[in-house]
N, C-alpha and C. Protein backbone atom coordinates (compact mmCIF):
# COMPACT_ATOMS: atom_id res chain seq x y z
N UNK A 1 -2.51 13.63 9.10
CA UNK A 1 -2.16 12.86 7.92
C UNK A 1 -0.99 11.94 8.25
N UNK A 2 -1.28 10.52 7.92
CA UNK A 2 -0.18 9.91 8.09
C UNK A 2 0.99 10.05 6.97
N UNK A 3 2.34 10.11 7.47
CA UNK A 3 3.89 10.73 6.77
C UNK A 3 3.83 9.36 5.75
N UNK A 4 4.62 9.84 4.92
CA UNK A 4 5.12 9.00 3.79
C UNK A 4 6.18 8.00 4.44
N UNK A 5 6.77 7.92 5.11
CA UNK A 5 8.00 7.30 6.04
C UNK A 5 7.14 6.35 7.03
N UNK A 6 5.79 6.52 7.37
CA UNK A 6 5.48 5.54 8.66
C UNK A 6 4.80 4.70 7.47
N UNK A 7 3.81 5.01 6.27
CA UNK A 7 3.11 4.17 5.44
C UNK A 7 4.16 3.30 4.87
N UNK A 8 5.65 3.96 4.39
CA UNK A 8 6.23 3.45 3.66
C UNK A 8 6.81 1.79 4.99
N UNK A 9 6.91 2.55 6.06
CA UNK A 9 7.43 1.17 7.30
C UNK A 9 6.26 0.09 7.10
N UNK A 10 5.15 0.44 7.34
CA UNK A 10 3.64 -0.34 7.26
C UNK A 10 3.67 -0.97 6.13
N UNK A 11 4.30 -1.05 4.70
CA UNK A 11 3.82 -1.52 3.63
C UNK A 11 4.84 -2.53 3.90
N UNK A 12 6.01 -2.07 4.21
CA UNK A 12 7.35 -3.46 4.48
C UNK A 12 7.18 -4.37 5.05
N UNK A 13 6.12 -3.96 6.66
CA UNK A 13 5.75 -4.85 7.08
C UNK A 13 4.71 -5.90 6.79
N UNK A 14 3.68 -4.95 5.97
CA UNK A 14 2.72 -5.98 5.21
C UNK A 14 3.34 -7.00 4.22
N UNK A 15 4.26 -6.46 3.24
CA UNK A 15 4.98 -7.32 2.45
C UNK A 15 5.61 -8.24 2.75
N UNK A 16 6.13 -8.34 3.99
CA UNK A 16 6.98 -9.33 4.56
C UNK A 16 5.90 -10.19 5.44
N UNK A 17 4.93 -9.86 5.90
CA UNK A 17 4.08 -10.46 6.74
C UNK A 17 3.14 -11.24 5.82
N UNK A 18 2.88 -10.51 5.09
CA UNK A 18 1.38 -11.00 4.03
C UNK A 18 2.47 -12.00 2.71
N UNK A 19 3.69 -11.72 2.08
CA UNK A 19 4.25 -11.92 0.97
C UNK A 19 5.62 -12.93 1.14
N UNK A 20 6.17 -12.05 2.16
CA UNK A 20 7.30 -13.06 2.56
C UNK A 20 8.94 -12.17 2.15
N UNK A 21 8.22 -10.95 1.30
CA UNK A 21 9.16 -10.07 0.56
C UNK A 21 10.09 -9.13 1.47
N UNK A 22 11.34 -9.07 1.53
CA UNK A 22 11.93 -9.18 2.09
C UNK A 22 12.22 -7.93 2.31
N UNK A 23 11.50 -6.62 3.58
CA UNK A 23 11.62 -5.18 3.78
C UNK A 23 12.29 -4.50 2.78
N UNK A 24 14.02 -4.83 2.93
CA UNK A 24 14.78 -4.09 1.57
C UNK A 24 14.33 -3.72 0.84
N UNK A 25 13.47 -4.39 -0.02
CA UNK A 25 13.43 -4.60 -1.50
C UNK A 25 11.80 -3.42 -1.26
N UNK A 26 11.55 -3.38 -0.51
CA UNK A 26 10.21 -2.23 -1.04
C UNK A 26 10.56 -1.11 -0.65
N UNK A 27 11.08 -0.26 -1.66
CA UNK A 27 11.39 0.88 -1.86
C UNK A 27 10.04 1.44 -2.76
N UNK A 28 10.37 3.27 -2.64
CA UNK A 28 9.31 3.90 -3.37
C UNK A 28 8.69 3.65 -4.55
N UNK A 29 10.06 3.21 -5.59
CA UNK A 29 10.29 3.01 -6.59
C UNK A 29 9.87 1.74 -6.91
N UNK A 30 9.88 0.79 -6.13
CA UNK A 30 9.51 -0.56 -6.27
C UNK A 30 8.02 -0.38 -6.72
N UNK A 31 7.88 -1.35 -8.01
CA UNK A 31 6.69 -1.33 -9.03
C UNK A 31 6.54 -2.78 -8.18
N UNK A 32 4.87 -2.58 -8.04
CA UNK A 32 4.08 -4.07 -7.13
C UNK A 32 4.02 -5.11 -7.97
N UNK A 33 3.96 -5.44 -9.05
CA UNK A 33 3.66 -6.53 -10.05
C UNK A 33 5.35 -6.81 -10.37
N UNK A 34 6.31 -6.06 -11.16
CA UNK A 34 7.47 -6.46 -11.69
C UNK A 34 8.42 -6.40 -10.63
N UNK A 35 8.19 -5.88 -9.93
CA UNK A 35 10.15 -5.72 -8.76
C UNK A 35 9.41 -6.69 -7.52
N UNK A 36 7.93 -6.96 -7.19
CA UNK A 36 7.69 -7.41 -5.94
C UNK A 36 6.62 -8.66 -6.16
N UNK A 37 6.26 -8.63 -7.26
CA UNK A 37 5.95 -9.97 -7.80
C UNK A 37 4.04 -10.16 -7.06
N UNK A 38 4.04 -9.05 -6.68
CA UNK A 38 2.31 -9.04 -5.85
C UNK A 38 1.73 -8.96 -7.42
N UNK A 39 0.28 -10.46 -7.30
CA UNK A 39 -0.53 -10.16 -8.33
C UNK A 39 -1.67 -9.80 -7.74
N UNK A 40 -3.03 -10.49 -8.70
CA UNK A 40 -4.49 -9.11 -8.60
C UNK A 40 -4.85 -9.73 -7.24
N UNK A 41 -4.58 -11.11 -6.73
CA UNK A 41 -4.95 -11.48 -5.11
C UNK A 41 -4.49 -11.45 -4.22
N UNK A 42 -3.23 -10.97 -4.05
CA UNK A 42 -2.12 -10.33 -3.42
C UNK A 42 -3.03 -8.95 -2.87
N UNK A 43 -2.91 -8.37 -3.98
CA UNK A 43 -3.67 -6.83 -3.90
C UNK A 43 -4.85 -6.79 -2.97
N UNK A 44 -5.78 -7.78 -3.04
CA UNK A 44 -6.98 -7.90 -2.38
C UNK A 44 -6.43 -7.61 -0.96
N UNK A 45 -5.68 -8.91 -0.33
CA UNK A 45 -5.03 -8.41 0.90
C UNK A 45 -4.70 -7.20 1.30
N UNK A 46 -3.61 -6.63 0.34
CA UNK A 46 -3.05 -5.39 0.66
C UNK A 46 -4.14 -4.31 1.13
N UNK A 47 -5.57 -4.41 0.07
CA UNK A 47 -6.50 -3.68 0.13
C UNK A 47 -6.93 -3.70 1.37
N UNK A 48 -7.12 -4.94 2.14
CA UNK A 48 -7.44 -5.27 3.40
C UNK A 48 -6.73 -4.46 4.65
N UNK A 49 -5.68 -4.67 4.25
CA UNK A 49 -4.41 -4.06 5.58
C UNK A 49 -4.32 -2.42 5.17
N UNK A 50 -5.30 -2.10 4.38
CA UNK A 50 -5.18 -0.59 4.12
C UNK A 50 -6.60 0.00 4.55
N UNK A 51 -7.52 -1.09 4.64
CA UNK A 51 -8.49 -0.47 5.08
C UNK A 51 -8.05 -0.83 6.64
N UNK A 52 -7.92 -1.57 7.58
CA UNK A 52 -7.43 -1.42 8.77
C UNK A 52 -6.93 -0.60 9.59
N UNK A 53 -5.93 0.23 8.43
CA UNK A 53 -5.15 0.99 8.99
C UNK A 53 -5.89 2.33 8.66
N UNK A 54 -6.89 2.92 7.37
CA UNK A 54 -7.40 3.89 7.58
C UNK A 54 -9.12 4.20 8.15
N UNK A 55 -9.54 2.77 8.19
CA UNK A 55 -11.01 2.36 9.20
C UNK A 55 -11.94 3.07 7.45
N UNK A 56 -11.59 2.45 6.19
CA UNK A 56 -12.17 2.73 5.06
C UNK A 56 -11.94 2.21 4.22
N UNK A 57 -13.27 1.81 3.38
CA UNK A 57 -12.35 0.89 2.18
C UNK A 57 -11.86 1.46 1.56
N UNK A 58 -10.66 1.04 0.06
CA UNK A 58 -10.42 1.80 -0.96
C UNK A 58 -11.64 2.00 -2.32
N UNK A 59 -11.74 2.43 -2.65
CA UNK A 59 -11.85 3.09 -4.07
C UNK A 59 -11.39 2.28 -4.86
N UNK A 60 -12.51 1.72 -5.70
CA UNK A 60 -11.39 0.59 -7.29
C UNK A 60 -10.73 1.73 -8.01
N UNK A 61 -11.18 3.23 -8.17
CA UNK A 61 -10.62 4.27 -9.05
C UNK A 61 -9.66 4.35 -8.54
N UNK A 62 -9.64 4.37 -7.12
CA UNK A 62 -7.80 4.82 -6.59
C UNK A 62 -7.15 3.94 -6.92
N UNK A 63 -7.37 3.00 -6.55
CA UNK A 63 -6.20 1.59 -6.66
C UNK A 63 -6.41 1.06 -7.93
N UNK A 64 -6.87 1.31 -9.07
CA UNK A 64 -6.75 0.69 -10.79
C UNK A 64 -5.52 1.22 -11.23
N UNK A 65 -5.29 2.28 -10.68
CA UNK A 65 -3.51 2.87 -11.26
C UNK A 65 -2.50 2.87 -10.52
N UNK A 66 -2.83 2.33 -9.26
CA UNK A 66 -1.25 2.07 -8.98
C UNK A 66 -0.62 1.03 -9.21
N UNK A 67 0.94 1.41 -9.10
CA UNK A 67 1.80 0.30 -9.89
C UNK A 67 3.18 0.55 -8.56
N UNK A 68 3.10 1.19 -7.81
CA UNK A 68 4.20 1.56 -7.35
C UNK A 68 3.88 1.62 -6.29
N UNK A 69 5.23 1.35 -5.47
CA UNK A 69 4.75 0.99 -3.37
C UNK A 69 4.24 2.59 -3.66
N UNK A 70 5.44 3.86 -3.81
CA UNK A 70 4.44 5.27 -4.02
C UNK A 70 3.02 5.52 -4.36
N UNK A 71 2.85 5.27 -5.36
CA UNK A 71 1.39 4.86 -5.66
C UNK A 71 0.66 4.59 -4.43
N UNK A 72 0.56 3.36 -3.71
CA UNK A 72 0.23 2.87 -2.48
C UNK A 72 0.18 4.18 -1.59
N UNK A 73 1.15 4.44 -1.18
CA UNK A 73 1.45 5.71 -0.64
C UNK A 73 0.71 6.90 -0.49
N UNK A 74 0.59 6.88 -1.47
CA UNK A 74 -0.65 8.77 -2.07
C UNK A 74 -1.64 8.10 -1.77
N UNK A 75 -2.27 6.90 -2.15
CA UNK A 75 -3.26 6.60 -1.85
C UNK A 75 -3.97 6.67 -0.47
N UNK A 76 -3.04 6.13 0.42
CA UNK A 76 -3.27 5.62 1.73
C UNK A 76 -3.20 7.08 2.43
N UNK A 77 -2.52 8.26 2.05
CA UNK A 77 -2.68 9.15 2.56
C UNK A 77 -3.29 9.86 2.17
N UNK A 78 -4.08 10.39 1.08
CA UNK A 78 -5.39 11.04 0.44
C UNK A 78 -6.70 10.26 1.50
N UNK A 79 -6.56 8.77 1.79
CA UNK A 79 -7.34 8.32 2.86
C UNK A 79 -7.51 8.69 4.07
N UNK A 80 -6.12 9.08 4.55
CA UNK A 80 -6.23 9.51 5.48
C UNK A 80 -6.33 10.83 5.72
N UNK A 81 -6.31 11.87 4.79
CA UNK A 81 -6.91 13.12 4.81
C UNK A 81 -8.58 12.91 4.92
N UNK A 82 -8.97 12.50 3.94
CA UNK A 82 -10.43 12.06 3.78
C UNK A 82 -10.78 11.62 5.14
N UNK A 83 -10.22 11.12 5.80
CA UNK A 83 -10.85 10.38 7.26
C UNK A 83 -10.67 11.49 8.21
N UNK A 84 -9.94 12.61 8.50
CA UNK A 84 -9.76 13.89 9.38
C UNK A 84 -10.80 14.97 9.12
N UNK A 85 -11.03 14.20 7.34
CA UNK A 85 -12.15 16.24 6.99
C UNK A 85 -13.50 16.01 7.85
């Protein structure tokens, strides 16, 4: 299972790579729409660089409720459980 600490490095780098958003600022707590300003085509990307990294797409059920880099987080690693079973 990938750690909460290497997804959380991977999302900074997507944000700053894909967004322009500046590592700092994506913390756990950081909500994707109000603190980081990612809208619904933003997301598409993100969706992209998450299937890359777990060789699977997401789920619209997983990703309709997140709001939070955390959010992101559980997600990407429930994926990556799913990809070991």
């Amino acid at each position: 299972m990938l750690t909460e600490e290497y997804i959380l490095n991977q999302l900074r780098d997507w944000m700053d790579e894909l967004f322009e958003i500046d590592p700092s600022k994506v913390n756990m707590d950081s909500n994707l729409y109000t603190d980081l300003d990612v809208d619904s085509i933003d997301a598409v990307d993100l969706v992209v660089k998450i299937k890359n990294l777990t060789g699977k797409m997401v789920e619209p059920e997983d990703f309709k409720n997140v709001r939070t880099v955390h959010d992101v987080v559980l997600v990407i690693q429930k994926m990556s459980i799913e990809c070991e079973a």
